[in-house]
N, C-alpha and C. Protein backbone atom coordinates (compact mmCIF):
# COMPACT_ATOMS: atom_id res chain seq x y z
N UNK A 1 -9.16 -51.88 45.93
CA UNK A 1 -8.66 -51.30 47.16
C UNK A 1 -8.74 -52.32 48.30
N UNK A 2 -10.03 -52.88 48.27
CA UNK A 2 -10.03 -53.87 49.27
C UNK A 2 -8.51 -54.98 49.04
N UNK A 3 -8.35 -55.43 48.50
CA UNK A 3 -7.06 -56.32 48.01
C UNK A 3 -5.93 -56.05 48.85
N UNK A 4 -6.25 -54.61 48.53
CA UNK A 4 -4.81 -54.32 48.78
C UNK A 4 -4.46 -54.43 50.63
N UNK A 5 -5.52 -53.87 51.05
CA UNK A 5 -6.07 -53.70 52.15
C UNK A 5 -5.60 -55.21 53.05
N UNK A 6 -6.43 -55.96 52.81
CA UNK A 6 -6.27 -57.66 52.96
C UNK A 6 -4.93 -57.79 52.59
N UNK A 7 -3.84 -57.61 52.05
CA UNK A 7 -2.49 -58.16 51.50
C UNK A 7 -2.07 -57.48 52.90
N UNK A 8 -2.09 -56.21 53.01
CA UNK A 8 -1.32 -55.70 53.89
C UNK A 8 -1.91 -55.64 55.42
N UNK A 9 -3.23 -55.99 55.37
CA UNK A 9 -2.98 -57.00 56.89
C UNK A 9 -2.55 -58.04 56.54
N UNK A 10 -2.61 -58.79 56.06
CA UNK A 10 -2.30 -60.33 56.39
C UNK A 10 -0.60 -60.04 56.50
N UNK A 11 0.03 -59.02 55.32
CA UNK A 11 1.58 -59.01 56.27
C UNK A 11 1.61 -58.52 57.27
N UNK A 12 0.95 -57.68 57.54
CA UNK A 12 1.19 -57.43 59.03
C UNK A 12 1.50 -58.56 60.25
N UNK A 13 0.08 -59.15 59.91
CA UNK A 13 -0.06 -60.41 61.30
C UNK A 13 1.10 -61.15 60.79
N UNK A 14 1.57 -61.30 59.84
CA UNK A 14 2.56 -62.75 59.50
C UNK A 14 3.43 -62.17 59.82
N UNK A 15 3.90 -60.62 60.35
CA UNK A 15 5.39 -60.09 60.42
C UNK A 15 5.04 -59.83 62.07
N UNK A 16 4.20 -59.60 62.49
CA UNK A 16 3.92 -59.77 63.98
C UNK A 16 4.32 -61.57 64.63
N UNK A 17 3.63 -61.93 63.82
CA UNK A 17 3.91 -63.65 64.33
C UNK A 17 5.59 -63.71 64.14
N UNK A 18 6.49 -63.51 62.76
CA UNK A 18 7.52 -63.63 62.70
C UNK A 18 8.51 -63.12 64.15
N UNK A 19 7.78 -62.38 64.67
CA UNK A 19 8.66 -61.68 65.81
C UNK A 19 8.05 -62.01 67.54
N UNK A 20 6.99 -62.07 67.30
CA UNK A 20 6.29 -63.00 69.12
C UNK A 20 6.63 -64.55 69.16
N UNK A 21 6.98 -65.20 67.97
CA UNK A 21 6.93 -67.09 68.26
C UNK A 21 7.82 -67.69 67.11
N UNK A 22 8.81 -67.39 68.51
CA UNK A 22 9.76 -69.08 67.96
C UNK A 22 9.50 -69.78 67.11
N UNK A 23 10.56 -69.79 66.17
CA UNK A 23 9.85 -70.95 65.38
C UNK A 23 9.30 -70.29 63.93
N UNK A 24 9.32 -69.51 63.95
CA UNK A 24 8.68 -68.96 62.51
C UNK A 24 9.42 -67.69 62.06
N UNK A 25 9.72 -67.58 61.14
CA UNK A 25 10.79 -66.70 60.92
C UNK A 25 11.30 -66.67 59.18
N UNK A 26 11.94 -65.76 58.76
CA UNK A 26 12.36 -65.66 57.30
C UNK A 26 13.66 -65.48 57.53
N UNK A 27 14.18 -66.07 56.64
CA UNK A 27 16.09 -66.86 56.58
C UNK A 27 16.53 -65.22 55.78
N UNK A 28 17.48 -64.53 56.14
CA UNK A 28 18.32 -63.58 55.52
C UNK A 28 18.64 -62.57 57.11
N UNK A 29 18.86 -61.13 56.79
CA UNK A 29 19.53 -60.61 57.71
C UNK A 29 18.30 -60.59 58.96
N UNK A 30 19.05 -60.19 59.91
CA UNK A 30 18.31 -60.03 61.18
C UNK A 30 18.30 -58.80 61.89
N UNK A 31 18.98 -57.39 61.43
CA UNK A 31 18.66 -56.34 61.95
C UNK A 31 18.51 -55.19 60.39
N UNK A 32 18.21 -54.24 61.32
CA UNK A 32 18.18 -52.83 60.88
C UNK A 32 18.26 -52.94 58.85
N UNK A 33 18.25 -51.90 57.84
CA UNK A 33 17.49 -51.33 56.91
C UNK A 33 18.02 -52.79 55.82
N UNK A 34 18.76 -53.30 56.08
CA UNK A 34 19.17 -54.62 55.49
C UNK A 34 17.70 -55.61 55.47
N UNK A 35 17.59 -55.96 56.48
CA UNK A 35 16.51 -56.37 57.09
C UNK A 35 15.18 -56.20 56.39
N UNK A 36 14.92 -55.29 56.41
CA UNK A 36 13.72 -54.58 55.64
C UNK A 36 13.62 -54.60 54.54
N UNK A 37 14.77 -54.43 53.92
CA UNK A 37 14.57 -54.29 52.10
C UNK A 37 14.47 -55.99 51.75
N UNK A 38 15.23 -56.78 52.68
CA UNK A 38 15.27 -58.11 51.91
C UNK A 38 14.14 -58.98 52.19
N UNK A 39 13.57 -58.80 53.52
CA UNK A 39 12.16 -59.19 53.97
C UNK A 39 10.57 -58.93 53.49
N UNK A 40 10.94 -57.32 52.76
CA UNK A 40 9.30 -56.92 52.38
C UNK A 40 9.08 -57.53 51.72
N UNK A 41 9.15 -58.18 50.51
CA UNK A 41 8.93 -58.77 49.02
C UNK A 41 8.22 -60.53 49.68
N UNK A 42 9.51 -60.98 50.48
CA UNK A 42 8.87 -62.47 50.92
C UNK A 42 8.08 -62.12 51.83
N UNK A 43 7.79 -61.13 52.55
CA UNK A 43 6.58 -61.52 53.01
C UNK A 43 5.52 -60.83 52.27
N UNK A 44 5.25 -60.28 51.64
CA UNK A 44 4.27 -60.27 50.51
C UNK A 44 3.53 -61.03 49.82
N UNK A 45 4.63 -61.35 49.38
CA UNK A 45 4.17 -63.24 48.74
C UNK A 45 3.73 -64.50 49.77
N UNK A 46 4.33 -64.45 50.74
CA UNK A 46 3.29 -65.14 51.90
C UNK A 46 2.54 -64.59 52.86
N UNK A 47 2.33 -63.72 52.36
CA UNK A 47 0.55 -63.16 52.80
C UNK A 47 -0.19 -63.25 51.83
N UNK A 48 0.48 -63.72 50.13
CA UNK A 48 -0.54 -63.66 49.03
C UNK A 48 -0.93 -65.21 49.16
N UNK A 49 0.42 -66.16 49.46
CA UNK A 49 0.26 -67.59 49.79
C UNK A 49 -0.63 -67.83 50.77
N UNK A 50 -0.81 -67.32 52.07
CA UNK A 50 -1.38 -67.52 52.70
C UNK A 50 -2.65 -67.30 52.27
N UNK A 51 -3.54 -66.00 51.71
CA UNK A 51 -4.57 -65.84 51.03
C UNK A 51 -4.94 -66.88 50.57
N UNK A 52 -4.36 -67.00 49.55
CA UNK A 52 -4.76 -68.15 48.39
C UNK A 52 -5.23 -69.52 49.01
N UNK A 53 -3.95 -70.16 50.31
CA UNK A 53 -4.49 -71.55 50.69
C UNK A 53 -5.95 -71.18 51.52
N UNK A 54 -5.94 -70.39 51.87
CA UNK A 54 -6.91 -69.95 53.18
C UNK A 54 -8.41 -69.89 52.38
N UNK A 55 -8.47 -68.97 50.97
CA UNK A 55 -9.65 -69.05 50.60
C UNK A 55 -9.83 -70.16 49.77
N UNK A 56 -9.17 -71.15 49.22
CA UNK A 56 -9.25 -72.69 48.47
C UNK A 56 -9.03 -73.65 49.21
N UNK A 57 -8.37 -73.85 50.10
CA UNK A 57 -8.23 -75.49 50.75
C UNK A 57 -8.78 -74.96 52.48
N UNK A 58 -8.94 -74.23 53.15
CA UNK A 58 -9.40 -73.90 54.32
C UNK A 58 -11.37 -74.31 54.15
N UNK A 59 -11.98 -73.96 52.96
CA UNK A 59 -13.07 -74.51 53.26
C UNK A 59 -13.55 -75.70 52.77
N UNK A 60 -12.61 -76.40 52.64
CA UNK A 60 -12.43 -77.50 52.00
C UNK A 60 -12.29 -78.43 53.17
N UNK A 61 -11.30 -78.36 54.22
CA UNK A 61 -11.05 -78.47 55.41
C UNK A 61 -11.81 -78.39 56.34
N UNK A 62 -12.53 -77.50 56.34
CA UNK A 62 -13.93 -76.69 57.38
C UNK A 62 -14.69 -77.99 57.38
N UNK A 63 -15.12 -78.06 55.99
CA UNK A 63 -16.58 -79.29 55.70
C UNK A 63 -15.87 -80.27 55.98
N UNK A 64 -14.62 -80.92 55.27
CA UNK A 64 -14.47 -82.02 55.82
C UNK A 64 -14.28 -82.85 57.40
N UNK A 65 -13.84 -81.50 58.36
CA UNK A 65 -13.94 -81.67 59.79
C UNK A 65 -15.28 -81.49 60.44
N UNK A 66 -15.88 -81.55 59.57
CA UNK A 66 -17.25 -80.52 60.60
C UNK A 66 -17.68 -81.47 61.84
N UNK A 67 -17.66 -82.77 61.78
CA UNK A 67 -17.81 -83.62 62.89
C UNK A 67 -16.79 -83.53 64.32
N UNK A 68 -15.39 -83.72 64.24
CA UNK A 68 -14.42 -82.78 64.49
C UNK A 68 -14.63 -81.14 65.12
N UNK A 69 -15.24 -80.37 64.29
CA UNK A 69 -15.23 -78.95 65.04
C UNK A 69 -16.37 -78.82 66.20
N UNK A 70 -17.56 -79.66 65.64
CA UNK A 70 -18.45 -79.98 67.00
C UNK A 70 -17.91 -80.60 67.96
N UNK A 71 -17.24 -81.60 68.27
CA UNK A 71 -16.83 -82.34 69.27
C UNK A 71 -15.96 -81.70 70.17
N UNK A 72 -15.94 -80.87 69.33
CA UNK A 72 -14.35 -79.96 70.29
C UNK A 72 -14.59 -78.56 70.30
N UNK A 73 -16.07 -77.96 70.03
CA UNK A 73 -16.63 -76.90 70.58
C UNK A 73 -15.93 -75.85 69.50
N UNK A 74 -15.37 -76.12 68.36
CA UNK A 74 -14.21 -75.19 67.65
C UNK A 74 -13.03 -74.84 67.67
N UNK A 75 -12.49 -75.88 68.53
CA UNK A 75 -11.15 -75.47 68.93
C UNK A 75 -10.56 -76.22 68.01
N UNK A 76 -10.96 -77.35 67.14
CA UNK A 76 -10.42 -77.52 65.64
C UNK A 76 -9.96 -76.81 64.62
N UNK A 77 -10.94 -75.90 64.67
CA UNK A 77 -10.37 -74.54 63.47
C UNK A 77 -8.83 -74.25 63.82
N UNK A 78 -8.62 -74.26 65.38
CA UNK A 78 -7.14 -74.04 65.53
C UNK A 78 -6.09 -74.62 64.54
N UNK A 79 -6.24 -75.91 64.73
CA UNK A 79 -5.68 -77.30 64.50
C UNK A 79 -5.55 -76.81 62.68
N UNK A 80 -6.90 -76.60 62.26
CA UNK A 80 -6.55 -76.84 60.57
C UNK A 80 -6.08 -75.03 60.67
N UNK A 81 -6.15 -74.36 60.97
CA UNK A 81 -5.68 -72.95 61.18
C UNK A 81 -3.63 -73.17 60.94
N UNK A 82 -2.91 -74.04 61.96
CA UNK A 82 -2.01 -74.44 62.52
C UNK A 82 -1.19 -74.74 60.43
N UNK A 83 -2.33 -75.86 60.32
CA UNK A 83 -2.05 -76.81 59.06
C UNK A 83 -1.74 -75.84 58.05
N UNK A 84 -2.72 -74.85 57.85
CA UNK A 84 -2.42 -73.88 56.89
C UNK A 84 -1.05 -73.16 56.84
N UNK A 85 -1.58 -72.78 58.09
CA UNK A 85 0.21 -71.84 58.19
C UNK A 85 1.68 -73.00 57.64
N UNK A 86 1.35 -73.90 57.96
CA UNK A 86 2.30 -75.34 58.08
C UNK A 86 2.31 -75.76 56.03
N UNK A 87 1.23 -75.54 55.64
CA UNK A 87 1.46 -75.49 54.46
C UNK A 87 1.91 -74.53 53.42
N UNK A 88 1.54 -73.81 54.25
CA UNK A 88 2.08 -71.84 53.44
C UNK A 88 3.38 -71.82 53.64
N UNK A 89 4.09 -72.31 54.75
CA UNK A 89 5.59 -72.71 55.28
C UNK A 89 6.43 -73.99 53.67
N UNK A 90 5.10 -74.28 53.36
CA UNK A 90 6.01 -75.27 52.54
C UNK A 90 6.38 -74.88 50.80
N UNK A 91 4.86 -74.16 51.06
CA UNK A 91 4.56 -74.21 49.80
C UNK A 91 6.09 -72.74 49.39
N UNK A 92 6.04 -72.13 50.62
CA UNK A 92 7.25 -71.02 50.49
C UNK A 92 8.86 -71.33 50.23
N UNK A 93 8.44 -72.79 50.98
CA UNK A 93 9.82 -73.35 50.91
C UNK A 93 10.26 -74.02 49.30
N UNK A 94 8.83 -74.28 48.84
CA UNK A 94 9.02 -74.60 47.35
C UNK A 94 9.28 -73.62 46.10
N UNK A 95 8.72 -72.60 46.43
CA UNK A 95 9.18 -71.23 45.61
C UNK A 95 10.84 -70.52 46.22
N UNK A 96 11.28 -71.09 47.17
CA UNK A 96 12.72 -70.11 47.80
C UNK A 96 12.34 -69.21 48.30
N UNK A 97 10.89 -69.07 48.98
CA UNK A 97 10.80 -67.73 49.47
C UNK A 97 11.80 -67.22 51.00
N UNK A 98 12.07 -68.05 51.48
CA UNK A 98 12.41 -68.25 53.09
C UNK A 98 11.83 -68.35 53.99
N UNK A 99 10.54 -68.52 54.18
CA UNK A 99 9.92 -68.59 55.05
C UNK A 99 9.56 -69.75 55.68
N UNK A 100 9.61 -69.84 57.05
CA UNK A 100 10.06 -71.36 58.07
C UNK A 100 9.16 -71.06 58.75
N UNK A 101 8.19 -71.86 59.26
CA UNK A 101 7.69 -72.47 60.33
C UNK A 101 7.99 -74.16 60.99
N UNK A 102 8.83 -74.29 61.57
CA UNK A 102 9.14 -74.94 62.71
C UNK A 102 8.06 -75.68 63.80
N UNK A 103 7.61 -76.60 63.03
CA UNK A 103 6.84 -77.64 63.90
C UNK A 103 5.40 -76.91 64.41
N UNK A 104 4.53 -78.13 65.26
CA UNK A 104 3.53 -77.69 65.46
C UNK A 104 2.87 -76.71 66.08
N UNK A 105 3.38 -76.68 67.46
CA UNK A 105 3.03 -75.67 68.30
C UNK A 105 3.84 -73.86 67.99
N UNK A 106 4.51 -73.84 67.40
CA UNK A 106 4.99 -72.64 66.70
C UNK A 106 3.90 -72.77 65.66
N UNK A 107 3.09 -73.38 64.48
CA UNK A 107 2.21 -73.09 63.78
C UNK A 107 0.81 -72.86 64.26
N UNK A 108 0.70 -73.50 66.01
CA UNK A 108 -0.81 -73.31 66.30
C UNK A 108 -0.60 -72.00 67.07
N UNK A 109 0.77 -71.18 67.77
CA UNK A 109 0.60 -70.06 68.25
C UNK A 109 0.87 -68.81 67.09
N UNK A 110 1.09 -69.43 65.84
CA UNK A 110 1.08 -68.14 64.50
C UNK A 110 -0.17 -68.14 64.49
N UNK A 111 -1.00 -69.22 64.22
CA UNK A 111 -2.17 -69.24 63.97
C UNK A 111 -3.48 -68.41 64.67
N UNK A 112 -2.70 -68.42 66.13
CA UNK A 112 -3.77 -67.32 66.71
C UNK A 112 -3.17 -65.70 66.55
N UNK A 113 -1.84 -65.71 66.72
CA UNK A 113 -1.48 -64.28 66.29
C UNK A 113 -1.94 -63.98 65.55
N UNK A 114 -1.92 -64.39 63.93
CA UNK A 114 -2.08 -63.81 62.76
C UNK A 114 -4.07 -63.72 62.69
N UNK A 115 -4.23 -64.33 63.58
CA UNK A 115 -6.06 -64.19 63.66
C UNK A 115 -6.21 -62.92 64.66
N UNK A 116 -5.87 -62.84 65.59
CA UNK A 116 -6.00 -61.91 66.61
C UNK A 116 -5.24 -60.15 65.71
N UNK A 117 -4.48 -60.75 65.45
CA UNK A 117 -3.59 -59.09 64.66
C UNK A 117 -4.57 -58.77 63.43
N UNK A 118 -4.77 -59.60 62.67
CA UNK A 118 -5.26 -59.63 61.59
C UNK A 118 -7.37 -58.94 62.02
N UNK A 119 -7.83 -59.56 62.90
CA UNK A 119 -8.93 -58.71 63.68
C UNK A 119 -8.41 -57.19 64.13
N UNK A 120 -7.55 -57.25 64.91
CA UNK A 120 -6.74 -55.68 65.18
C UNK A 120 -7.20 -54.75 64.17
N UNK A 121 -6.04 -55.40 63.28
CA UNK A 121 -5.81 -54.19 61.42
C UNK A 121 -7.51 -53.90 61.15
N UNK A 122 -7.98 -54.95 60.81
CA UNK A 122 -9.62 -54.84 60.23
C UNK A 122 -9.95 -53.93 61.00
N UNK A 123 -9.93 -53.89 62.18
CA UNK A 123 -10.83 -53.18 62.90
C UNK A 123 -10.27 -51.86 62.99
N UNK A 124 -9.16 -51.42 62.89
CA UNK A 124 -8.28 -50.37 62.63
C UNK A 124 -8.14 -49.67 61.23
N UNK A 125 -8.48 -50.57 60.31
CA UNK A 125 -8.80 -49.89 58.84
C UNK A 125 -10.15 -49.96 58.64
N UNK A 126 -10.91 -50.68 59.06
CA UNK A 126 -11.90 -50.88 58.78
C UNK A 126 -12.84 -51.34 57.36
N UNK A 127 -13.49 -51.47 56.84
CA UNK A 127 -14.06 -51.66 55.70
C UNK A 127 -14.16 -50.50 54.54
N UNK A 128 -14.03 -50.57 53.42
CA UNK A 128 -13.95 -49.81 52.62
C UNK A 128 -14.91 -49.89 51.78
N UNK A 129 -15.87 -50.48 51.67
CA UNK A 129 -17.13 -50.88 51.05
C UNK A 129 -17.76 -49.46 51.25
């Protein structure tokens, strides 16, 4: 249950980001029930992509900056936060999923959406433990 829980925030925040910041977005229609049917599936899969880089190469990243996240009080996490999204963008682009992120500063303002929304949901579903 928890799984499922986590899949469907993380689409959430990634379909919130898709719509507050430029720059990030999934290639097919752009309005109404069209829209919806062709969008749910890819973003599914990059909220599962995103999972996946986030719990294998994010703490991988963590340790290797740790000199880095002191110096800058944590505002690094942004930065490799940014990278992730920037790689989940690619790794999507390598499966055909459609999903685009567009340069840096469109990946460092997903990066706080999908953290800030993604706190929201949690705190709105709460734990199921």
């Amino acid at each position: 249950m928890r799984f499922l829980s986590w899949v469907v925030t993380t689409a959430i925040a990634v379909a919130v980001a898709t719509l507050l910041i430029d720059g990030i977005y999934f290639t097919g229609p752009t309005h109404g029930q069209d829209e919806i049917q062709h969008k749910l599936v890819p973003l599914l899969v990059v909220s599962l992509i995103l999972g996946v880089i986030t719990s294998f190469v994010k703490p991988v990243l963590t340790v290797l900056s740790i000199p880095f996240i002191i110096i800058t009080l944590g505002l690094f996490l942004l930065v490799i936060n940014a990278a992730l999204l920037k790689l989940t963008s690619w790794v999507a682009d390598q499966l055909d999923v459609g999903f685009h992120v567009e340069g840096f500063w469109p990946a460092v303002g997903g990066a706080i959406v999908i953290t800030v929304v993604t706190w929201i949901v949690d705190g709105l579903i709460g734990d199921s433990r």
